[in-house]
Protein backbone atom coordinates (compact mmCIF):
# COMPACT_ATOMS: atom_id res chain seq x y z
CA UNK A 1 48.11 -48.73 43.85
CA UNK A 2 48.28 -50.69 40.62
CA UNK A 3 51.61 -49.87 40.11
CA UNK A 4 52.65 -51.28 42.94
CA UNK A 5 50.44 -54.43 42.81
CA UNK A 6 51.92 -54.88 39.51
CA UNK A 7 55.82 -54.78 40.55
CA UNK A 8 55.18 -56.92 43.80
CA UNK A 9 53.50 -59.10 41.54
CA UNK A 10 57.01 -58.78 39.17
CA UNK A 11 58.77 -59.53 42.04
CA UNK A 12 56.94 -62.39 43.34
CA UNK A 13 56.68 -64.16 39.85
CA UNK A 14 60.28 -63.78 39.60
CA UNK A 15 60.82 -65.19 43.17
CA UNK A 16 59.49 -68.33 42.18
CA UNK A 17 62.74 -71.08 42.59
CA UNK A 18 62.76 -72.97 39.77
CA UNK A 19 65.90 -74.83 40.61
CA UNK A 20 64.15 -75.72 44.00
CA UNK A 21 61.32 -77.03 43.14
CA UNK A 22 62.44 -79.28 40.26
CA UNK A 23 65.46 -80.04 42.22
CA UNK A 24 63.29 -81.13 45.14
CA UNK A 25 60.14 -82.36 43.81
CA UNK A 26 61.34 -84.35 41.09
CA UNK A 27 65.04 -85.56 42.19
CA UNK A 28 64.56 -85.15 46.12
CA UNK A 29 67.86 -82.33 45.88
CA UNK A 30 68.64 -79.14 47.01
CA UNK A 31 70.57 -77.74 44.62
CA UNK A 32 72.19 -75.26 46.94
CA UNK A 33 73.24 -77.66 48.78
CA UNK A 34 75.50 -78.91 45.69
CA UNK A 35 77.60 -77.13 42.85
CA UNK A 36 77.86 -73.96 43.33
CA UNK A 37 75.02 -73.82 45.53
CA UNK A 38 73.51 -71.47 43.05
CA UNK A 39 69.93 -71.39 42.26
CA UNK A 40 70.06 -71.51 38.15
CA UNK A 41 70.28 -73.13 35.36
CA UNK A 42 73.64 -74.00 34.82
CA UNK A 43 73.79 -75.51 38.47
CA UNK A 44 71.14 -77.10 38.10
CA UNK A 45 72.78 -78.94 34.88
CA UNK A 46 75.49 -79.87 36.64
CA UNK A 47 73.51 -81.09 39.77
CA UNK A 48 70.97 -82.72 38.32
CA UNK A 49 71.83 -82.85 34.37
CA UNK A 50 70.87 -81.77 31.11
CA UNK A 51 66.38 -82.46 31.39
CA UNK A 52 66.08 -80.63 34.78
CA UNK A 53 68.81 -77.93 33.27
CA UNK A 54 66.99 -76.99 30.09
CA UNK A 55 63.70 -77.34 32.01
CA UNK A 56 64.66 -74.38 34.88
CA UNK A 57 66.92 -72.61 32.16
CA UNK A 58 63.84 -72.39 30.42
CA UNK A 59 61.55 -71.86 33.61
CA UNK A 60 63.44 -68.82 34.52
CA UNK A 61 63.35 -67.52 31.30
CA UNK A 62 59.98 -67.26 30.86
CA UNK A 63 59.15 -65.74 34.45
CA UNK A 64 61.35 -62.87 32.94
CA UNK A 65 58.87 -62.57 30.09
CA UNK A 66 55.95 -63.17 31.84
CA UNK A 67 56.32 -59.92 34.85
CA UNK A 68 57.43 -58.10 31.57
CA UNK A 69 54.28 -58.39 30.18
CA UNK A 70 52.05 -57.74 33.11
CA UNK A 71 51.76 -53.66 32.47
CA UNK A 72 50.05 -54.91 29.44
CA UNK A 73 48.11 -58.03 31.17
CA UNK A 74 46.72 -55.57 34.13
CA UNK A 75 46.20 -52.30 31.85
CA UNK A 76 49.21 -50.20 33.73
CA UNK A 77 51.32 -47.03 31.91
CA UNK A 78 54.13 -47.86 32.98
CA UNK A 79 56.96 -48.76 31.47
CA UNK A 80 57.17 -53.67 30.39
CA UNK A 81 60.80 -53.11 31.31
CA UNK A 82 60.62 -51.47 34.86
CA UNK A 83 58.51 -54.48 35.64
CA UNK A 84 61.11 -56.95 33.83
CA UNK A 85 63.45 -55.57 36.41
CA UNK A 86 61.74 -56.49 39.06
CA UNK A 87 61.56 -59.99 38.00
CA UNK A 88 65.20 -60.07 37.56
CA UNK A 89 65.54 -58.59 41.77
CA UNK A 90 62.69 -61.55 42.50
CA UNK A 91 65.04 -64.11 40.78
CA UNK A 92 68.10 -63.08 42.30
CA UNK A 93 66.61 -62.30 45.50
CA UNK A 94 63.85 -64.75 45.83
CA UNK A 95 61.45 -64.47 48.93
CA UNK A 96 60.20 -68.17 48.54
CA UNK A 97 64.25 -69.36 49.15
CA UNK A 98 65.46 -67.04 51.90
CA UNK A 99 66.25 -64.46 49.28
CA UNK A 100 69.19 -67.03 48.29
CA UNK A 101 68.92 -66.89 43.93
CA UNK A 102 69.90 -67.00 40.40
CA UNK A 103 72.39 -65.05 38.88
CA UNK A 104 69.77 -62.93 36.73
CA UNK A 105 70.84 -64.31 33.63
CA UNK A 106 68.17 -66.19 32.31
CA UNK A 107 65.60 -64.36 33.85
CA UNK A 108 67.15 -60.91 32.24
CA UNK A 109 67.07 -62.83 28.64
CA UNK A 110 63.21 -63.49 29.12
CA UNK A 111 62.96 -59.45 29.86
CA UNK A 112 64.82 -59.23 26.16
CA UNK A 113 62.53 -61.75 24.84
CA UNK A 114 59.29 -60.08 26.11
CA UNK A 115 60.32 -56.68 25.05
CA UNK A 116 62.63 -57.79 21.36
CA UNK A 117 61.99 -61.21 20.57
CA UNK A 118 65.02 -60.54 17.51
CA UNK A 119 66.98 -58.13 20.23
CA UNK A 120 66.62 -61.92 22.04
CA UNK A 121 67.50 -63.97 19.21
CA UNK A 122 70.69 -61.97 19.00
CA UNK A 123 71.90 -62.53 22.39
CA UNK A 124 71.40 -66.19 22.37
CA UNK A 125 73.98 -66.59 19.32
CA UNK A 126 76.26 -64.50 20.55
CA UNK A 127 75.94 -66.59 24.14
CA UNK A 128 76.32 -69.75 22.27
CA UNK A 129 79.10 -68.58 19.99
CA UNK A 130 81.49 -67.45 23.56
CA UNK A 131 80.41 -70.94 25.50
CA UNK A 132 81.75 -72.58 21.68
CA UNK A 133 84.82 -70.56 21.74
CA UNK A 134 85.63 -70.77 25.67
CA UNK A 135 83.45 -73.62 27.21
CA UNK A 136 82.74 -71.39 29.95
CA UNK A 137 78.90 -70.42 30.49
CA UNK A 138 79.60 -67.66 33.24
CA UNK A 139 82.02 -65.85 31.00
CA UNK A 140 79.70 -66.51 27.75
CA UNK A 141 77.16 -64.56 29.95
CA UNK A 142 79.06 -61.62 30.72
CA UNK A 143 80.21 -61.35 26.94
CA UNK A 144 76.49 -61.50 25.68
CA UNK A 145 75.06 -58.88 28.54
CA UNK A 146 77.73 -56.87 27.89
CA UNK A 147 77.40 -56.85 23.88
CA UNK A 148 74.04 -56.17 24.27
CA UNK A 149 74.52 -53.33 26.05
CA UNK A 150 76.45 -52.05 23.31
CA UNK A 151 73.69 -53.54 20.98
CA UNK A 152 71.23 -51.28 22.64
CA UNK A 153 73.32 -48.34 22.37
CA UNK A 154 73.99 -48.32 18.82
CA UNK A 155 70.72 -49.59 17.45
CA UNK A 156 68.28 -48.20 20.05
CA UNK A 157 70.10 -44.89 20.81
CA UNK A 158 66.02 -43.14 20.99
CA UNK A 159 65.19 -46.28 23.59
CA UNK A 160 66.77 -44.98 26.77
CA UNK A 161 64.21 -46.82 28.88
CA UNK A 162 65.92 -49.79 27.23
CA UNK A 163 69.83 -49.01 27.39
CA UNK A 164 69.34 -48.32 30.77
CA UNK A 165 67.83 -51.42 32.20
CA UNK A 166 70.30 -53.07 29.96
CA UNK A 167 72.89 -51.26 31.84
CA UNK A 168 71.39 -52.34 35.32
CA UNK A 169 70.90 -55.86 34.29
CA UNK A 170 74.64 -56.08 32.97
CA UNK A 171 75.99 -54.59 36.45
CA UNK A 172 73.39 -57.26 38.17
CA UNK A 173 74.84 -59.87 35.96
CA UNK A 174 78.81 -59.25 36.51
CA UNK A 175 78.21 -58.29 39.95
CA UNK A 176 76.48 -61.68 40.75
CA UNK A 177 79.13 -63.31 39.12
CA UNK A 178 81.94 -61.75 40.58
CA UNK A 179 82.99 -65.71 41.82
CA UNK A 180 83.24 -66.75 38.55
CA UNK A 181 85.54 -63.77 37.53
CA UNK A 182 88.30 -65.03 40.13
CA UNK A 183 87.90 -68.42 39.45
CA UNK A 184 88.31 -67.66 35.39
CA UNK A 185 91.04 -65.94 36.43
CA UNK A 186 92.50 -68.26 38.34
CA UNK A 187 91.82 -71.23 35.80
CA UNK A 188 89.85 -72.91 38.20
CA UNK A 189 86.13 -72.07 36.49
CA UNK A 190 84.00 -75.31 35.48
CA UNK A 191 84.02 -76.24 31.65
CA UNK A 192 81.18 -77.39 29.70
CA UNK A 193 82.05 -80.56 28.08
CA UNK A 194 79.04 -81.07 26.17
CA UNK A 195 80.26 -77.86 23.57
């Protein structure tokens, strides 16, 4: 029964729509109703600029490392990253928006960050190095999930737990932004300007 008070409770904290409530409380905006209509961060910087970006960015982040840690918090065996998961499903597939979301990104780093603070670290550069070299943030996502899957499966080959909600995350992460592959394609994805 704890288990599963502790995973709805995952679930729930990653439900929680950051974009929507600083959008709306602070700047009287649904961001889903602008953009790409997409719940995250980098909408959100786009909607409603760089504070209110950095501020859900950083929002989502840490709902990922917060349901990580609840095993721990609530004295459950069971494995920080099963519940990071279920953040990552709450964020995407939030029950407080009409299970309209994120695109796990964010939320998935603060699962790193919970479980590898330097696993974390890692990512990050390699995220910012991509959006330097391309401008594009989608694409700078995709390269960093899918590095660290490859990160996880050199350096952590006796962590399966970890390679494969690494793996899950990254097919979470391209499959949510399966837009964003067309439009790259296409040359019709957003830049950053700001890089």
């Amino acid at each position: 029964m704890l288990t599963f008070i502790t995973l709805l409770s995952a679930y729930l904290i990653g439900s929680i729509p950051s974009g929507l409530i600083i959008g709306k409380t602070f700047y009287k905006i649904d961001i889903r109703e602008h953009g790409s209509k997409n719940l995250g961060g980098t909408n959100t910087f786009r909607t409603l600029g760089v504070k209110a970006g950095l501020t859900v960015t950083i929002m989502d982040i840490l709902k990922g490392t917060l349901a990580t840690f609840l095993p721990l918090m609530l004295g459950v065996e069971m494995s920080l990253l099963l519940a990071g998961v279920f953040a990552v499903i709450g964020h995407m597939l939030p029950i407080f928006a009409n299970f309209r979301g994120g695109k796990a990104v964010a939320t998935s780093a603060g699962v790193i960050l919970a479980y590898e603070p330097l696993f974390f670290l890692i990512v990050l550069i390699i995220f910012f190095i991509s959006l330097y070299i391309s401008k594009y943030v989608s694409l700078s996502s995709m390269i960093a999930c899918l590095l660290a899957l490859i990160y996880s499966l050199v350096f952590h080959t006796d962590d399966w737990a970890l390679i494969i909600v690494i793996g899950i995350l990254t097919i979470f992460i391209f499959y949510r932004h399966r837009a964003n592959i067309k439009r790259i394609i296409d040359k019709t994805e957003p830049k950053v300007k700001w890089l």
